[in-house]
C-alpha atoms as a PDB file:
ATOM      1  CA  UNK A   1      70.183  13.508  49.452  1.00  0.00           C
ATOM      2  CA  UNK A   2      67.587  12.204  52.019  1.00  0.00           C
ATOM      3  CA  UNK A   3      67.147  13.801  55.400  1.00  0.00           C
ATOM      4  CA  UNK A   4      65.626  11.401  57.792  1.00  0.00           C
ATOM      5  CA  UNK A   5      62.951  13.086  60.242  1.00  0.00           C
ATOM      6  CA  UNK A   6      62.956  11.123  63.870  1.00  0.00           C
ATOM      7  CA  UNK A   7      60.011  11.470  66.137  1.00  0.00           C
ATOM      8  CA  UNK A   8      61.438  12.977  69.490  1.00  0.00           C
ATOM      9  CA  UNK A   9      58.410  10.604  71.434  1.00  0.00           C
ATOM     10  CA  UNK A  10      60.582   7.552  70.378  1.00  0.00           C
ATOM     11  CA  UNK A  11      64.006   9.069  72.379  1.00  0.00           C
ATOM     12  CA  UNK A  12      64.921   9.503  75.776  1.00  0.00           C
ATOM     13  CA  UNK A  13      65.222  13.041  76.013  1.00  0.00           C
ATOM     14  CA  UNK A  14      67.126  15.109  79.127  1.00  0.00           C
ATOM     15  CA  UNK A  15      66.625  19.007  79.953  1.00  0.00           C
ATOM     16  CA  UNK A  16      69.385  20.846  78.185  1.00  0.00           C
ATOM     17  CA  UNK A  17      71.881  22.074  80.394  1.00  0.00           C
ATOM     18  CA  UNK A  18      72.737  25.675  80.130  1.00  0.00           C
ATOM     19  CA  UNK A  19      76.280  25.638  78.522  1.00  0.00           C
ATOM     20  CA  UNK A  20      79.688  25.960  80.405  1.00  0.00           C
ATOM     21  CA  UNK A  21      82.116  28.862  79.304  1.00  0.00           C
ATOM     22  CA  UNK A  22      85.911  27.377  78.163  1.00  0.00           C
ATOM     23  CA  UNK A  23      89.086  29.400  79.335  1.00  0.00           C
ATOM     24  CA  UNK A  24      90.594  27.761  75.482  1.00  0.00           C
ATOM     25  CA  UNK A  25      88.654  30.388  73.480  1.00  0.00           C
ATOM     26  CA  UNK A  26      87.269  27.539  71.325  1.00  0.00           C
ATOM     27  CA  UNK A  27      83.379  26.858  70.411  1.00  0.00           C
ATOM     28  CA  UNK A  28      81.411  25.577  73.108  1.00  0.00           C
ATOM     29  CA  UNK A  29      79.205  22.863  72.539  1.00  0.00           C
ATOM     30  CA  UNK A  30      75.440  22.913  72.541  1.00  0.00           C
ATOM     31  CA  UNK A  31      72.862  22.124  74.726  1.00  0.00           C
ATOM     32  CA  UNK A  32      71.897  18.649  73.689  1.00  0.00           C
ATOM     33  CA  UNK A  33      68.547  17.235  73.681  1.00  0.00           C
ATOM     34  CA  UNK A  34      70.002  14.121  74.196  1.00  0.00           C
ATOM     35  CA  UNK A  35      69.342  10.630  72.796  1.00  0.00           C
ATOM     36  CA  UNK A  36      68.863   9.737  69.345  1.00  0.00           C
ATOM     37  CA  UNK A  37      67.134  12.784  68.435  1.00  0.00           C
ATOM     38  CA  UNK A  38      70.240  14.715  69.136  1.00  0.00           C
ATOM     39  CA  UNK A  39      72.181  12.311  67.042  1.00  0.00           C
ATOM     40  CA  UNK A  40      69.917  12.505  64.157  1.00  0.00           C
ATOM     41  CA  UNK A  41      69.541  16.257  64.308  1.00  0.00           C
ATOM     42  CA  UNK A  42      73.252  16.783  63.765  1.00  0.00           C
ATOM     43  CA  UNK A  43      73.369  14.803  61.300  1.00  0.00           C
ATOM     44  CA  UNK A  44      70.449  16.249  59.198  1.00  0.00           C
ATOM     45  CA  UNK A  45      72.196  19.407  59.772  1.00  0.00           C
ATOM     46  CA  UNK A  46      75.114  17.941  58.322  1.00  0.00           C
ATOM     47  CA  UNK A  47      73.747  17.008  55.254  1.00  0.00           C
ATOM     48  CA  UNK A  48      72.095  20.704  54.903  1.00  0.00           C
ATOM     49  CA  UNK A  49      75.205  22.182  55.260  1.00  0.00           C
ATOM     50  CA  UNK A  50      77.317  20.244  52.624  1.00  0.00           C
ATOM     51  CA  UNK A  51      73.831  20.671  50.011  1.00  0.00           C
ATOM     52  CA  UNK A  52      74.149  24.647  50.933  1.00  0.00           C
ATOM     53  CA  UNK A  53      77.849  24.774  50.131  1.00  0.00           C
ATOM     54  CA  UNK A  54      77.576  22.799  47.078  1.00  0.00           C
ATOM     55  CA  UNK A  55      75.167  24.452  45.684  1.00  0.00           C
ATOM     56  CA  UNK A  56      76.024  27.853  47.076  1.00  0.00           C
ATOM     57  CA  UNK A  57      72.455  28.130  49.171  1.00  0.00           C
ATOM     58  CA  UNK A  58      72.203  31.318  51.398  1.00  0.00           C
ATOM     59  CA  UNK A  59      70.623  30.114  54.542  1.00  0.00           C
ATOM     60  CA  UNK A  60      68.730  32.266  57.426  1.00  0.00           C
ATOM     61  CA  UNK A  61      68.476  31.132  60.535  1.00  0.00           C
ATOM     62  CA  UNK A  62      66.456  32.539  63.855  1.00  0.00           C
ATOM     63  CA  UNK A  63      68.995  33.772  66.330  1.00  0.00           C
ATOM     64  CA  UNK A  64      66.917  35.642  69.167  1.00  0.00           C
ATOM     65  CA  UNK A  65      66.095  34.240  72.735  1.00  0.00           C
ATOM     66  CA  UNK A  66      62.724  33.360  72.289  1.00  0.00           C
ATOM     67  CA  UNK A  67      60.421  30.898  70.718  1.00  0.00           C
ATOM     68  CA  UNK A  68      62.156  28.021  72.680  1.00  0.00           C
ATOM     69  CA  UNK A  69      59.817  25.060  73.538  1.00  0.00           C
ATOM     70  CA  UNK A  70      61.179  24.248  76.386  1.00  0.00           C
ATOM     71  CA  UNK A  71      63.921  25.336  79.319  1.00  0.00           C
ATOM     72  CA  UNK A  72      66.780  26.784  77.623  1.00  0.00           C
ATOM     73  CA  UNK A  73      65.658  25.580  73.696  1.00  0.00           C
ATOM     74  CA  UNK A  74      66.072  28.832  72.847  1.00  0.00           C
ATOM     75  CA  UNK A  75      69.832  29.345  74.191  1.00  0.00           C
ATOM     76  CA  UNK A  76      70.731  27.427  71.078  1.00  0.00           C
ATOM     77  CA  UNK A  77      69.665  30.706  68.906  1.00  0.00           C
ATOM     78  CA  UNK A  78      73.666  32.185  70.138  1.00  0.00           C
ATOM     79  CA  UNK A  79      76.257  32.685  67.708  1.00  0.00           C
ATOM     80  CA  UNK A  80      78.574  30.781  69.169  1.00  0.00           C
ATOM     81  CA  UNK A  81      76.538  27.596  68.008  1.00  0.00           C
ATOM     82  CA  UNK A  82      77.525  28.124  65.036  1.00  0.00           C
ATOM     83  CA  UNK A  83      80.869  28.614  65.333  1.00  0.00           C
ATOM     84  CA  UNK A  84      81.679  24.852  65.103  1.00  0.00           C
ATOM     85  CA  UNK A  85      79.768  24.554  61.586  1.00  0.00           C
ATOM     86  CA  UNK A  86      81.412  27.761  60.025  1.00  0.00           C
ATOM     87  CA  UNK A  87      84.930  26.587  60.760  1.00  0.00           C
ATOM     88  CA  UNK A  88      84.177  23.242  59.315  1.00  0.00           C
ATOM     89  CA  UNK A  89      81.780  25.360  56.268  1.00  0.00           C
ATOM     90  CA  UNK A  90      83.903  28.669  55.729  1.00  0.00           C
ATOM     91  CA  UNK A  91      82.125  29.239  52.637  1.00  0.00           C
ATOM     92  CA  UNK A  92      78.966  28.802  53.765  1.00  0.00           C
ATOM     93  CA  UNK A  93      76.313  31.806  53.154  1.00  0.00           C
ATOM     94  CA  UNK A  94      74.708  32.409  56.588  1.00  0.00           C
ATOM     95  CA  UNK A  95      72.490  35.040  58.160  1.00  0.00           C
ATOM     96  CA  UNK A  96      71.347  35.097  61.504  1.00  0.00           C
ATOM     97  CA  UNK A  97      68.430  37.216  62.214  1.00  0.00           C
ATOM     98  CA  UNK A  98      67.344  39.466  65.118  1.00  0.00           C
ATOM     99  CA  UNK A  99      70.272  41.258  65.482  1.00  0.00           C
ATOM    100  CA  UNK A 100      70.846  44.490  67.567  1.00  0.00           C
ATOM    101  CA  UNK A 101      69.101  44.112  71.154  1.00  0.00           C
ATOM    102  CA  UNK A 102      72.760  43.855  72.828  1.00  0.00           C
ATOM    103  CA  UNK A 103      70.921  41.895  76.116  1.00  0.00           C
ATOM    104  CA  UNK A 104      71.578  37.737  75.566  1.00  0.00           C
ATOM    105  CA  UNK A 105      74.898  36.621  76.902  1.00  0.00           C
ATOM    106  CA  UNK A 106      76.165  34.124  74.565  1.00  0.00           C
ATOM    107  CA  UNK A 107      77.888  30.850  75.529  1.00  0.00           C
ATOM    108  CA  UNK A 108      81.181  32.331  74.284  1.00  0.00           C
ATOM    109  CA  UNK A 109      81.882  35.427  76.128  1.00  0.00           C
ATOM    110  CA  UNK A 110      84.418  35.609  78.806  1.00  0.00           C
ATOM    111  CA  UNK A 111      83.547  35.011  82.458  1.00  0.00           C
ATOM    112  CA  UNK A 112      84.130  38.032  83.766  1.00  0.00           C
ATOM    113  CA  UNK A 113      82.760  39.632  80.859  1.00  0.00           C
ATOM    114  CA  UNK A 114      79.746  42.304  81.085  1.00  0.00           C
ATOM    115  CA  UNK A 115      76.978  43.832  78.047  1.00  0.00           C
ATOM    116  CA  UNK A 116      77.480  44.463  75.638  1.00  0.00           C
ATOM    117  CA  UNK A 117      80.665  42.685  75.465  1.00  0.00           C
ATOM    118  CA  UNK A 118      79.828  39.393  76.407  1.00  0.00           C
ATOM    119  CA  UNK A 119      76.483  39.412  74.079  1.00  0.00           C
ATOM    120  CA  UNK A 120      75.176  37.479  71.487  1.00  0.00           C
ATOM    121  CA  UNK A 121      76.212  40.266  68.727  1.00  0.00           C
ATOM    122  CA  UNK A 122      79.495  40.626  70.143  1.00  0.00           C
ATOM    123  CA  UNK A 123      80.056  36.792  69.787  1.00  0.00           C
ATOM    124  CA  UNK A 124      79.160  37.101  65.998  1.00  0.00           C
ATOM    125  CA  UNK A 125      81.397  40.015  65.269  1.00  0.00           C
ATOM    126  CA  UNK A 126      84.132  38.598  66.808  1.00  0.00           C
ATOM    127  CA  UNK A 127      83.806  35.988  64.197  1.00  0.00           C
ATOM    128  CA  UNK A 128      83.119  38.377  61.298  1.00  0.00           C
ATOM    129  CA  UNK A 129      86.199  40.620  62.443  1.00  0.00           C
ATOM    130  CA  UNK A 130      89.181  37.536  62.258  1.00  0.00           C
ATOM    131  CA  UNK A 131      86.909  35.839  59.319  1.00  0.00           C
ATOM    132  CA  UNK A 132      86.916  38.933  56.350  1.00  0.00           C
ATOM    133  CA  UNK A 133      86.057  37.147  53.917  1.00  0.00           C
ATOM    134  CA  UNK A 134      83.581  34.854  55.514  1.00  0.00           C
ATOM    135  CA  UNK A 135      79.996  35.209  54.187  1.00  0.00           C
ATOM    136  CA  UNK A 136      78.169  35.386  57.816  1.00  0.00           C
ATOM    137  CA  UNK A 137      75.415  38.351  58.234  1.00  0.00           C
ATOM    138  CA  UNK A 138      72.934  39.496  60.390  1.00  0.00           C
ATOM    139  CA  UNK A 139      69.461  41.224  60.092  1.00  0.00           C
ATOM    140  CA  UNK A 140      67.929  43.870  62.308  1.00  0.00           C
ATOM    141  CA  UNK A 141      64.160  42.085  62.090  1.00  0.00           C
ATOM    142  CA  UNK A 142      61.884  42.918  64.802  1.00  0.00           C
ATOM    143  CA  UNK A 143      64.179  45.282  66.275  1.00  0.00           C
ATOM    144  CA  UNK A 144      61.312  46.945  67.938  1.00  0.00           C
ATOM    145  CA  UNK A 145      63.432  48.164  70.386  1.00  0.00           C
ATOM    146  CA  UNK A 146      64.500  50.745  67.918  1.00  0.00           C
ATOM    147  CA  UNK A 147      60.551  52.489  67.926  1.00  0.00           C
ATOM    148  CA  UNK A 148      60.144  52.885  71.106  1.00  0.00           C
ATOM    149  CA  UNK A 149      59.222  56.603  72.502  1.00  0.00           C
ATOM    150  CA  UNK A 150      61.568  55.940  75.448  1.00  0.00           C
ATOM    151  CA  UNK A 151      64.401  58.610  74.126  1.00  0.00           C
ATOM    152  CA  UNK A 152      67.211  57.199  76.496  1.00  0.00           C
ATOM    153  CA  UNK A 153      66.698  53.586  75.345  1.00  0.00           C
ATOM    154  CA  UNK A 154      66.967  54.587  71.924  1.00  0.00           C
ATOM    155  CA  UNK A 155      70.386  56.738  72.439  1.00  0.00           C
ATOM    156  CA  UNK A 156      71.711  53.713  74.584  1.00  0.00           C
ATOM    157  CA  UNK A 157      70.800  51.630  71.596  1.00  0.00           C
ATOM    158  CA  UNK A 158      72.348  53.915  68.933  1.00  0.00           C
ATOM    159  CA  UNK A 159      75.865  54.054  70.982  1.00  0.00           C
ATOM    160  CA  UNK A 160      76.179  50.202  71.647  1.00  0.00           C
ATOM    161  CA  UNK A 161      74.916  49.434  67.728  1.00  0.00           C
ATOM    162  CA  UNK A 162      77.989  52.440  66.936  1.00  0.00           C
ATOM    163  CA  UNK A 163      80.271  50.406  69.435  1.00  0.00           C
ATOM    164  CA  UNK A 164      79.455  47.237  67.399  1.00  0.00           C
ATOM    165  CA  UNK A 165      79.797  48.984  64.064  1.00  0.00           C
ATOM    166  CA  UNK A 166      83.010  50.685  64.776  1.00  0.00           C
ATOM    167  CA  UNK A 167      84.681  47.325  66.062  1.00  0.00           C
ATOM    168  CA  UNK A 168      83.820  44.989  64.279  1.00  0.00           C
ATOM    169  CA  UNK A 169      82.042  45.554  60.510  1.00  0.00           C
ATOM    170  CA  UNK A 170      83.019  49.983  60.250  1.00  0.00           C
ATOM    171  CA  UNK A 171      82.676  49.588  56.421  1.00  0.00           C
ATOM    172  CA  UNK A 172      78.876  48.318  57.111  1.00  0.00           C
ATOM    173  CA  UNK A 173      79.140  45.052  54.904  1.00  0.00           C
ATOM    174  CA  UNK A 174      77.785  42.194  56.808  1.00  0.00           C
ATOM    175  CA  UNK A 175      74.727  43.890  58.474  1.00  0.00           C
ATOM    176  CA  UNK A 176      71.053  44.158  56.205  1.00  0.00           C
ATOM    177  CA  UNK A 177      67.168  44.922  56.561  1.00  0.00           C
ATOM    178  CA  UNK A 178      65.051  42.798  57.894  1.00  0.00           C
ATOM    179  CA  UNK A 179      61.147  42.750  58.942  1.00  0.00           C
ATOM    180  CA  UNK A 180      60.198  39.443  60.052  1.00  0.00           C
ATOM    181  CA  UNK A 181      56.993  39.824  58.604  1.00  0.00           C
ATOM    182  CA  UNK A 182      54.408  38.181  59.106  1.00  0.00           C
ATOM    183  CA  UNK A 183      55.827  37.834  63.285  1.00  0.00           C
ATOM    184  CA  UNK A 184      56.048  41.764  62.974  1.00  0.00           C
ATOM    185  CA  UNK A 185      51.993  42.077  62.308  1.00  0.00           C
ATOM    186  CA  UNK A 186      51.185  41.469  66.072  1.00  0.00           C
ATOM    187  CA  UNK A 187      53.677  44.797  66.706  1.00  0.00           C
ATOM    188  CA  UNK A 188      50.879  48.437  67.009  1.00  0.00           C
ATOM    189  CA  UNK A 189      54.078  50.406  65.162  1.00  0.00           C
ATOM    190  CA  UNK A 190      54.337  47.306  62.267  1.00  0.00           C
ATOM    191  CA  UNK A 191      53.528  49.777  59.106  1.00  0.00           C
ATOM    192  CA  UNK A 192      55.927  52.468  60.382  1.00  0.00           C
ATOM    193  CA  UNK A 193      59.070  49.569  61.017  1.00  0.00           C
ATOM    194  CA  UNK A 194      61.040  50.377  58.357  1.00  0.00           C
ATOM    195  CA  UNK A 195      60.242  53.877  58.300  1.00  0.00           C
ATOM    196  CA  UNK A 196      61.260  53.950  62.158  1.00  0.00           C
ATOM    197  CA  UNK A 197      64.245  52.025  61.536  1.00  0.00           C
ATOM    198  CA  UNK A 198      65.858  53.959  58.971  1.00  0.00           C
ATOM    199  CA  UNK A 199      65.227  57.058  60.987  1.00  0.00           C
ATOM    200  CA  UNK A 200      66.978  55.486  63.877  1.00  0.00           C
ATOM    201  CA  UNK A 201      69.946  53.811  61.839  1.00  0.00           C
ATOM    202  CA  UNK A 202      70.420  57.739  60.847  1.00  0.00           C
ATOM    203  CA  UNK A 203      69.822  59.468  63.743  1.00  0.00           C
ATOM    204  CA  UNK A 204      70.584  57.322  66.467  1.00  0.00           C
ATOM    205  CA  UNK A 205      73.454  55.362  64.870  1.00  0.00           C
ATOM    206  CA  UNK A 206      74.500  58.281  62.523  1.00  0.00           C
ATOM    207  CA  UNK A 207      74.668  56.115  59.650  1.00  0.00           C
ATOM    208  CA  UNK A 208      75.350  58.053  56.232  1.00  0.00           C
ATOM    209  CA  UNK A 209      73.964  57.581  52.592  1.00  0.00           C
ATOM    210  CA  UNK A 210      76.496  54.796  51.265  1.00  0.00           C
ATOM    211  CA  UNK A 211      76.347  53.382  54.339  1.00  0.00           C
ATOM    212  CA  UNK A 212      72.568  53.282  54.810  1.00  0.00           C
ATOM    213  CA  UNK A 213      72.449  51.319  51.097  1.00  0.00           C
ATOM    214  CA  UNK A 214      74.498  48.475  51.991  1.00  0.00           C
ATOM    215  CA  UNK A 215      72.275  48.141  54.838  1.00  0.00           C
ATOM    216  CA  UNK A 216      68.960  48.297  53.079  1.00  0.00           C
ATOM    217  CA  UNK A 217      69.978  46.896  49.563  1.00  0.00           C
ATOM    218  CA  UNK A 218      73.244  45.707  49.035  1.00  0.00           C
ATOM    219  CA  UNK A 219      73.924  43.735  51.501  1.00  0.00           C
ATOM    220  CA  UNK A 220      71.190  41.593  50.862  1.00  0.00           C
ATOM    221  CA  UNK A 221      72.256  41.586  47.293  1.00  0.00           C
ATOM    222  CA  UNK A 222      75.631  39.626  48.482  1.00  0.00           C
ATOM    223  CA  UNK A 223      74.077  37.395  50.908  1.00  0.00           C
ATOM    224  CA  UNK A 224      71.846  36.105  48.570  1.00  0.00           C
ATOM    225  CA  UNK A 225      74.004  35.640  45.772  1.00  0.00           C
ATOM    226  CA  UNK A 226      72.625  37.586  43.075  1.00  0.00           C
ATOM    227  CA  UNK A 227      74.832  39.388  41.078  1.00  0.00           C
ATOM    228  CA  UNK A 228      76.339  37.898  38.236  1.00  0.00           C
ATOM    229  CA  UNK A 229      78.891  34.813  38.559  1.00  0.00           C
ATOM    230  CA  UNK A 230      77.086  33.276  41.555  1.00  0.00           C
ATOM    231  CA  UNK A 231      75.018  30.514  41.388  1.00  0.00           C
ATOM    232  CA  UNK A 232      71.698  31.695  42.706  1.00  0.00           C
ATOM    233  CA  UNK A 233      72.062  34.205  40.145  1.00  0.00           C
ATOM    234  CA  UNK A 234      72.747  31.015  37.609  1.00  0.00           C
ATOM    235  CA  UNK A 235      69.485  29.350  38.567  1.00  0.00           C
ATOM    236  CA  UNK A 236      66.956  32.518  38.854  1.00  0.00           C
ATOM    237  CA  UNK A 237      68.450  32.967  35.163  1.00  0.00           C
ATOM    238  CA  UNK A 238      67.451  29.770  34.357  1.00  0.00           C
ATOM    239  CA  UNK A 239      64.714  30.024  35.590  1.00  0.00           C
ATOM    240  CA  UNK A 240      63.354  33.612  33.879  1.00  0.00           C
ATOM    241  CA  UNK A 241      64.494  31.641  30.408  1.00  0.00           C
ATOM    242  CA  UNK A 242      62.698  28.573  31.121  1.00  0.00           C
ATOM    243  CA  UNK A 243      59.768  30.395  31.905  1.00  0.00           C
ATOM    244  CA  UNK A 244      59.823  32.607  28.804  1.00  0.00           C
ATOM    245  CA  UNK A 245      60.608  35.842  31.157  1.00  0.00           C
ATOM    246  CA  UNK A 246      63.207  38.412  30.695  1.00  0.00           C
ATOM    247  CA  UNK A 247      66.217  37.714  32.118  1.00  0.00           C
ATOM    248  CA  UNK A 248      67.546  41.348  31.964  1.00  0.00           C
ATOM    249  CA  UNK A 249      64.663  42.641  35.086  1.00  0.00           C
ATOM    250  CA  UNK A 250      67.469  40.632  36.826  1.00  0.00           C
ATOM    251  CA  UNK A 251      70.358  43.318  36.358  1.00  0.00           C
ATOM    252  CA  UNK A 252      68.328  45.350  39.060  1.00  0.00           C
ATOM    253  CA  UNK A 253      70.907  43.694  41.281  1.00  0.00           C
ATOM    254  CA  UNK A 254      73.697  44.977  39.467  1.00  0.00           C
ATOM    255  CA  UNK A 255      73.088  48.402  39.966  1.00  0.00           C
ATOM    256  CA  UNK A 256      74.729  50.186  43.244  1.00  0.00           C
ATOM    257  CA  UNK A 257      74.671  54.140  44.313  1.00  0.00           C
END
């Protein structure tokens, strides 16, 4: 399967336009960077998307506000993106990072919606709450927001994370640990992150011991396919055989408290 890279210098490229909202409820569509390049994109993505499927690839995306190259670039981070390619991919293993901040209003909310209803994290459990069986997660990486010494942000934090939590995902199975390291090593807190963030999931968010595992080990464990009878779990075997390595250090992802 060949993806073909285009050079965006060889298109005739337009500044994104910031997306409209739709009174139909359906997926908007994204800001395009117009030309071929657009064209071509898609269409790479396409092919990515029936090779993850097929081959039962987890995939993690960025999904933050930031990093965008140019005017609006980085709108195309929202959920609601990638609503369109999970309808047409149900199966598809998907994990968009960056979760928690509660302050991006995504291209699907409601007009007369306000935060944290109308946010980016709203948007994606929406999707998670009609889709149960749907393999779409999200990661808390670089939630700095959750270290800082400002007591009120961190309570206003903990009750719209609980708000989420009790809405949309209460048994805690679609949301896992992340770091973004090596983004994370520019942060003056970075060695205490996950030490701060599992003091805030418990205190702030009130999460309890079963629930706390799922976020920091098990839920990784099912977004990345490996526990027996999935096929990442199929190759890594392979691969320990093939490489004269035990297999059986691989049941540490069978194990659950």
């Amino acid at each position: 399967m060949a993806v073909h890279l285009v050079s965006p210098w060889n298109t005739e490229a337009s500044q994104p336009q910031l997306p409209r909202f739709g009174p139909d409820g359906q997926p908007p569509e994204s800001p395009q960077l117009g030309g071929r390049l657009s064209d071509d994109l898609n269409a790479a993505m396409e092919e990515l998307f029936q090779l993850c499927t097929a081959l039962d690839i987890p995939i993690l995306s960025h999904a933050a506000a930031s990093n965008g190259a140019g005017p609006h670039y980085s709108d195309r981070g929202d959920p609601a993106f990638w609503l369109p390619a999970l309808v047409k991919y149900p199966t598809l293993r998907l994990c968009l990072a960056h979760f928690g901040r509660f302050t991006y209003r995504s291209a699907a909310a409601e007009q007369d919606s306000s935060l944290p209803e109308s946010s980016w994290e709203w948007t994606l459990g929406r999707y998670m709450k009609s889709n149960r069986e749907g393999r779409l997660f999200a990661d808390l990486s670089y939630l700095t927001e959750a270290q800082t010494s400002d007591a009120d942000s961190r309570r206003k934090l903990g009750r719209q994370m609980r708000q989420y939590i009790s809405e949309f995902d209460p048994k805690l199975e679609r949301l896992l640990y992340g770091s973004d390291w090596i983004m994370l090593g520019k942060e003056p807190r970075n060695e205490s992150f996950a030490t701060d963030i599992v003091r805030f999931l418990k205190s702030e968010v009130g999460l309890t011991l079963p629930t706390m595992e799922r976020v920091l080990r098990s839920n990784a464990i099912r977004f990345l396919g490996l526990t027996p009878g999935n096929a990442t779990r199929a190759r890594l075997t392979s691969f320990y055989k093939r490489h004269d390595m035990n297999p059986q250090r691989l049941e540490v992802f069978d194990a659950t408290i």
